[in-house]
C-alpha atoms as a PDB file:
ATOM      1  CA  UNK A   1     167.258  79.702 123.616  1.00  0.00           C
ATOM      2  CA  UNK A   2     167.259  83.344 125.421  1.00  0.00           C
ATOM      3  CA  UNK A   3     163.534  82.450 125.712  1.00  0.00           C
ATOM      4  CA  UNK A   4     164.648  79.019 128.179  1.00  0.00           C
ATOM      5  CA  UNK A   5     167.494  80.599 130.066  1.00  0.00           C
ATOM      6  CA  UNK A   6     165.469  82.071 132.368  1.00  0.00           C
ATOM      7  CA  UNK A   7     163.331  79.294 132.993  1.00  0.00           C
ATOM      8  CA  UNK A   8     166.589  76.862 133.205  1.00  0.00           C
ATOM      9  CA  UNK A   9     168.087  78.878 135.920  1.00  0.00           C
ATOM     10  CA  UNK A  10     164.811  79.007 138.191  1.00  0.00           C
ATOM     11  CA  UNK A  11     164.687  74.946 137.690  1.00  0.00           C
ATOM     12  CA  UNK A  12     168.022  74.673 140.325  1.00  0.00           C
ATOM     13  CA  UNK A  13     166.090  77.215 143.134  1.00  0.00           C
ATOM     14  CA  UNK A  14     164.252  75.329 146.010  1.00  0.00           C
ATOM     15  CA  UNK A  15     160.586  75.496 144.620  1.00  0.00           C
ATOM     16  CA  UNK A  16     157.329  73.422 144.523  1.00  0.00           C
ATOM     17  CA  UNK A  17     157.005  70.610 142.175  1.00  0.00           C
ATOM     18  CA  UNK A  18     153.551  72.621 140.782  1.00  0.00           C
ATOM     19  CA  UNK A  19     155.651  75.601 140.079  1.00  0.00           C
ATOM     20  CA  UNK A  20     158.776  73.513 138.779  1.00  0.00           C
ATOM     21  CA  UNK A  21     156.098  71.863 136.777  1.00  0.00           C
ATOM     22  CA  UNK A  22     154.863  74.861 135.112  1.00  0.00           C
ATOM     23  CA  UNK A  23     158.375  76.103 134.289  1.00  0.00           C
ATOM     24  CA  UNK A  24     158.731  72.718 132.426  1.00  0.00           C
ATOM     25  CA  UNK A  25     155.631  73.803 130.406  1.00  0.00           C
ATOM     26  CA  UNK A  26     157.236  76.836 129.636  1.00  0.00           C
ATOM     27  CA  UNK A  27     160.266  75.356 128.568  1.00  0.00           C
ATOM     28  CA  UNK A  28     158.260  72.929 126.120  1.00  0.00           C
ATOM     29  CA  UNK A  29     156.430  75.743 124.912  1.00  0.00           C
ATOM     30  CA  UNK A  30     159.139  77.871 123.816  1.00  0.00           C
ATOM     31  CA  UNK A  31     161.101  74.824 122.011  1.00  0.00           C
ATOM     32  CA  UNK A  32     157.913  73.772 119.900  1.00  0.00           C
ATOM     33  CA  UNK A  33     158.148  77.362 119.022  1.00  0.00           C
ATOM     34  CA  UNK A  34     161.539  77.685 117.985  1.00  0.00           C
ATOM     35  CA  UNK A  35     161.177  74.777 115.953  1.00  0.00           C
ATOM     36  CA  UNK A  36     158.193  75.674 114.122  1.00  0.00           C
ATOM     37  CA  UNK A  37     159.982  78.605 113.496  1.00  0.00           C
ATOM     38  CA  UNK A  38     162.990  76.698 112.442  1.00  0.00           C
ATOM     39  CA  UNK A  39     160.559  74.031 109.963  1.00  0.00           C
ATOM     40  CA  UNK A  40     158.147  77.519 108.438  1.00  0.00           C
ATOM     41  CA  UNK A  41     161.770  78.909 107.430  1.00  0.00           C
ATOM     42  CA  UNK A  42     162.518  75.881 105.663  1.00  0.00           C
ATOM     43  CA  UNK A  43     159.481  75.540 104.026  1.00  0.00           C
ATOM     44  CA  UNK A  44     159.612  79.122 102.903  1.00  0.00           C
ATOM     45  CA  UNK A  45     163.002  78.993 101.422  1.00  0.00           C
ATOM     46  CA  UNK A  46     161.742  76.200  99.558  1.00  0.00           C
ATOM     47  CA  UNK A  47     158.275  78.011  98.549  1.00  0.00           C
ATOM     48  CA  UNK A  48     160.533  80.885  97.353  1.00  0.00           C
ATOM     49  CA  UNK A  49     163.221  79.571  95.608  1.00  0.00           C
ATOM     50  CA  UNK A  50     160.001  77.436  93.240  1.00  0.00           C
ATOM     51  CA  UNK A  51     158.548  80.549  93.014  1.00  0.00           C
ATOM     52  CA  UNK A  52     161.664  82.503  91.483  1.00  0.00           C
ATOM     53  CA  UNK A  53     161.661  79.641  88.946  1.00  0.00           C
ATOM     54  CA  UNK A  54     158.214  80.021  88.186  1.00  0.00           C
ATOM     55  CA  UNK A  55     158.894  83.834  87.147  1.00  0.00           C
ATOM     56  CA  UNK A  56     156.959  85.105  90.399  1.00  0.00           C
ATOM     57  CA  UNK A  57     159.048  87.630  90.963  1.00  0.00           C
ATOM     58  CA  UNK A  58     158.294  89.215  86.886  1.00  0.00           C
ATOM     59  CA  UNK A  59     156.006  92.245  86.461  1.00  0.00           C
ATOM     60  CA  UNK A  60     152.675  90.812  84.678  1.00  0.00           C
ATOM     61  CA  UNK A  61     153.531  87.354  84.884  1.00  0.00           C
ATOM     62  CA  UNK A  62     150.815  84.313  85.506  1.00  0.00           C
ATOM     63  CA  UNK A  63     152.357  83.970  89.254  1.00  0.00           C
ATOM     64  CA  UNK A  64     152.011  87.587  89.626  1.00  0.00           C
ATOM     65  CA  UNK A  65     148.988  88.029  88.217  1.00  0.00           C
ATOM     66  CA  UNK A  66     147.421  85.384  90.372  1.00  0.00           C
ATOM     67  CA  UNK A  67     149.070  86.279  93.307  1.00  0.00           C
ATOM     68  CA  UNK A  68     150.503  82.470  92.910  1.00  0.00           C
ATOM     69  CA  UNK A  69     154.188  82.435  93.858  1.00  0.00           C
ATOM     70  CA  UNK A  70     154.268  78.550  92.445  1.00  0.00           C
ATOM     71  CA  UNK A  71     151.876  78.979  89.924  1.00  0.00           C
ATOM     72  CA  UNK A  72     148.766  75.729  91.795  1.00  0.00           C
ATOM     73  CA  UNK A  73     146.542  74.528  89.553  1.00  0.00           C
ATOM     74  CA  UNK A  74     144.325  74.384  92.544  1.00  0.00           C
ATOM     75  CA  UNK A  75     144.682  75.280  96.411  1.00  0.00           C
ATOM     76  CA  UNK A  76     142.031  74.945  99.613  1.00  0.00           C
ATOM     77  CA  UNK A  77     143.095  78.817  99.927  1.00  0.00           C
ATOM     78  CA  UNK A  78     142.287  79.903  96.459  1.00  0.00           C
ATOM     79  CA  UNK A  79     139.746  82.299  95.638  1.00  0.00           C
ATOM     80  CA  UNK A  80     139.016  81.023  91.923  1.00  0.00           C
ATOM     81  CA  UNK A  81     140.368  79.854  88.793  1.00  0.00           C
ATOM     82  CA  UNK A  82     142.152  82.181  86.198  1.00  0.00           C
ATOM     83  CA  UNK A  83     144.473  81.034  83.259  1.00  0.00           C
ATOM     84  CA  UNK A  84     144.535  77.699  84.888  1.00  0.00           C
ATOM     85  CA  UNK A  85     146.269  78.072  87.763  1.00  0.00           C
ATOM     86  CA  UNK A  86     144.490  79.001  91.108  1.00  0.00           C
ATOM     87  CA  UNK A  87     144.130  82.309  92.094  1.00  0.00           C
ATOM     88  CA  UNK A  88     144.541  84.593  95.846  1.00  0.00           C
ATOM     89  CA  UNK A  89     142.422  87.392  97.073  1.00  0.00           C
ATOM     90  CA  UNK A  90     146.243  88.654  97.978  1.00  0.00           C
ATOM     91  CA  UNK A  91     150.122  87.363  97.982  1.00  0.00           C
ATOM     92  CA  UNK A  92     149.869  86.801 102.072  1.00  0.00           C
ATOM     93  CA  UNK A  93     147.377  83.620 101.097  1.00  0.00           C
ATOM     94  CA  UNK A  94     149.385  83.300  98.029  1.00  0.00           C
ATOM     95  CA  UNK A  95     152.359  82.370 100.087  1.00  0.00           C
ATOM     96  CA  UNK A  96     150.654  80.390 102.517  1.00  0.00           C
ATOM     97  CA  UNK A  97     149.226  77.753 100.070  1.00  0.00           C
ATOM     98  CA  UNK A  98     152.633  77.422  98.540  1.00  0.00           C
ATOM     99  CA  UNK A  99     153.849  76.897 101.633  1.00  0.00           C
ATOM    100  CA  UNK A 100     151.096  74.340 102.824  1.00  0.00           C
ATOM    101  CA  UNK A 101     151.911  72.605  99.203  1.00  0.00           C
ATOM    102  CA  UNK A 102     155.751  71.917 100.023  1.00  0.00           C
ATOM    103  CA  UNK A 103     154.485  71.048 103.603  1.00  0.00           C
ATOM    104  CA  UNK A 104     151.798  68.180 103.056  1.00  0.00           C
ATOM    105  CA  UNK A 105     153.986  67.220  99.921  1.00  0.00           C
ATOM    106  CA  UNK A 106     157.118  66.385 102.162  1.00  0.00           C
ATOM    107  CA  UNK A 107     155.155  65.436 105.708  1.00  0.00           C
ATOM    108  CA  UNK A 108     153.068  62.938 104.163  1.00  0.00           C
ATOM    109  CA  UNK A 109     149.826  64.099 104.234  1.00  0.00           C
ATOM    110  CA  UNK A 110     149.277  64.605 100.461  1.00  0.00           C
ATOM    111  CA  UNK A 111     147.839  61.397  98.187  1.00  0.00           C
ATOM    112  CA  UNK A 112     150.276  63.050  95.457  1.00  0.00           C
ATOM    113  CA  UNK A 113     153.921  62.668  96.969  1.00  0.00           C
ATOM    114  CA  UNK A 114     155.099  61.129  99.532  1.00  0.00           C
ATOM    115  CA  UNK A 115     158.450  62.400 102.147  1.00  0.00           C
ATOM    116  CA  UNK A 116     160.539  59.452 100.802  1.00  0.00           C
ATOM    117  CA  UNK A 117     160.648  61.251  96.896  1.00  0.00           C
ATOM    118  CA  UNK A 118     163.825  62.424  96.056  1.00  0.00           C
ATOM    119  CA  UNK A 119     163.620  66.472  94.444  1.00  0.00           C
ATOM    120  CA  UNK A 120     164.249  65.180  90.848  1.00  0.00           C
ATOM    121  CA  UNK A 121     160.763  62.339  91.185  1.00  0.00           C
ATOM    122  CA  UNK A 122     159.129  65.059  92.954  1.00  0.00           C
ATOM    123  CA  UNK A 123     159.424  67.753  90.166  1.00  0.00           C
ATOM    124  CA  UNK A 124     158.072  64.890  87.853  1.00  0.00           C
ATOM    125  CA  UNK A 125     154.866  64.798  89.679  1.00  0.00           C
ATOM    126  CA  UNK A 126     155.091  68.734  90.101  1.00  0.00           C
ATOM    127  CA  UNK A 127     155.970  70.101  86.813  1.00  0.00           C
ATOM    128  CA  UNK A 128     155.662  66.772  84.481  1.00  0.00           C
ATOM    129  CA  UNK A 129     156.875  67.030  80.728  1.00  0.00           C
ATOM    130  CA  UNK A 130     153.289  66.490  79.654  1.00  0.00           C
ATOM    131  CA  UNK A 131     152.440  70.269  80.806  1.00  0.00           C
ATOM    132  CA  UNK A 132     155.242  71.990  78.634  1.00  0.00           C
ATOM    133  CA  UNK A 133     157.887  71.406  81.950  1.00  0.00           C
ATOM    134  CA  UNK A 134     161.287  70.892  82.393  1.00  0.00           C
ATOM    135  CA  UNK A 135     160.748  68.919  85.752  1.00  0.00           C
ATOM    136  CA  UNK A 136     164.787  68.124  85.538  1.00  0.00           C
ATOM    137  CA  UNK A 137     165.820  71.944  84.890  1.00  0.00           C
ATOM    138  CA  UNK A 138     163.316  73.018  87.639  1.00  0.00           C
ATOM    139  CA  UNK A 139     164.837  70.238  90.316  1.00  0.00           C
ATOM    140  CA  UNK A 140     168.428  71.201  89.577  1.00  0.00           C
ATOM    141  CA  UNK A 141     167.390  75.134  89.836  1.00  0.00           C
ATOM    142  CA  UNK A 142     165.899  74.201  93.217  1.00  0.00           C
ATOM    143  CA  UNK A 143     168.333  72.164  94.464  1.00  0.00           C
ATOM    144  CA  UNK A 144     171.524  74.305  93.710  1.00  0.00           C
ATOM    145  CA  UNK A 145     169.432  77.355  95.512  1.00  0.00           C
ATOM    146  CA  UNK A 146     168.976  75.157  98.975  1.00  0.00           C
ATOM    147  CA  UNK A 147     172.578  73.669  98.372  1.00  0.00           C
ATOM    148  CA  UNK A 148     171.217  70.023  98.242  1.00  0.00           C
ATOM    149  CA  UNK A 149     171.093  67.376  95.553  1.00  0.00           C
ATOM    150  CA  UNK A 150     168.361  66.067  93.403  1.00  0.00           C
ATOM    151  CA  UNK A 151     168.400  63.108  94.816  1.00  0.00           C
ATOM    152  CA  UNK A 152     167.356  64.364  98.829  1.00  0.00           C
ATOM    153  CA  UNK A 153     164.584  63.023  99.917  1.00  0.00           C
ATOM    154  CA  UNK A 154     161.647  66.066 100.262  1.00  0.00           C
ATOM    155  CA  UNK A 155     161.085  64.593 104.180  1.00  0.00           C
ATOM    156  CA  UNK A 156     164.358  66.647 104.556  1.00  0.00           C
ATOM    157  CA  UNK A 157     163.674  69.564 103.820  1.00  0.00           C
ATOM    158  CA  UNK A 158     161.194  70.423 106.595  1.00  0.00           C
END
């Protein structure tokens, strides 16, 4: 909001409507800023909180190793395969595919989950029982660390 004050102010001086125009733009700019500020944060907590549960955070661990903080099977950002989960050419690209995960997983944009899944069906998909999971343990971890419920919908966590 410091960002818009000065813009704000200028909006109530005598000016042209081209220059009034472009202090609009600048005021648009700096909110679809803020709030992909405000939706990365989000996504990050998330992205960190899986990854603490995934034992990134443990020296020599699979996550670790493969500079994987949520431990992908498989990731447009990886640089190859390695115990079966994907693996980074460093934790910066790491982080960013975890993040991109959570974010196409709760916009819509992945064919595995949709926004409308609550945390507990989306662990399910995640971390099924089938792979040696606890997808219920891992979606009450998660959800006590953000302070929601198992049952938000992903969508809301954006």
């Amino acid at each position: 909001l410091a960002k818009i004050k000065p813009f704000i102010s200028k909006l109530s001086e005598p000016l042209p409507v081209d220059t009034k125009i472009n202090i609009l733009l600048n005021i648009i700019k700096a909110l679809k800023s803020a709030i992909e500020l405000l939706t990365k944060s989000r996504i990050r907590k998330w992205a960190e909180v899986m990854s603490e549960f995934e034992g990134f955070g443990i020296q020599g661990s699979v996550a670790q190793r493969n500079k994987n903080p949520l431990n992908l099977r498989w990731s447009r950002y990886q640089f190859g395969v390695r115990d079966g989960f994907a693996f980074f050419a460093d934790v910066a690209t790491g982080w960013k595919a975890a993040e991109f995960q959570l974010q196409i997983a709760a916009d819509g944009r992945s064919k595995y989950y949709w926004p409308t899944m609550t945390l507990a069906s989306f662990f399910t998909v995640y971390a099924p029982r089938y792979d040696n999971n606890q997808p219920d343990k891992y979606a009450q971890y998660v959800a006590g660390r953000l302070g929601v419920s198992v049952d938000v919908q992903i969508k809301t966590l954006l």
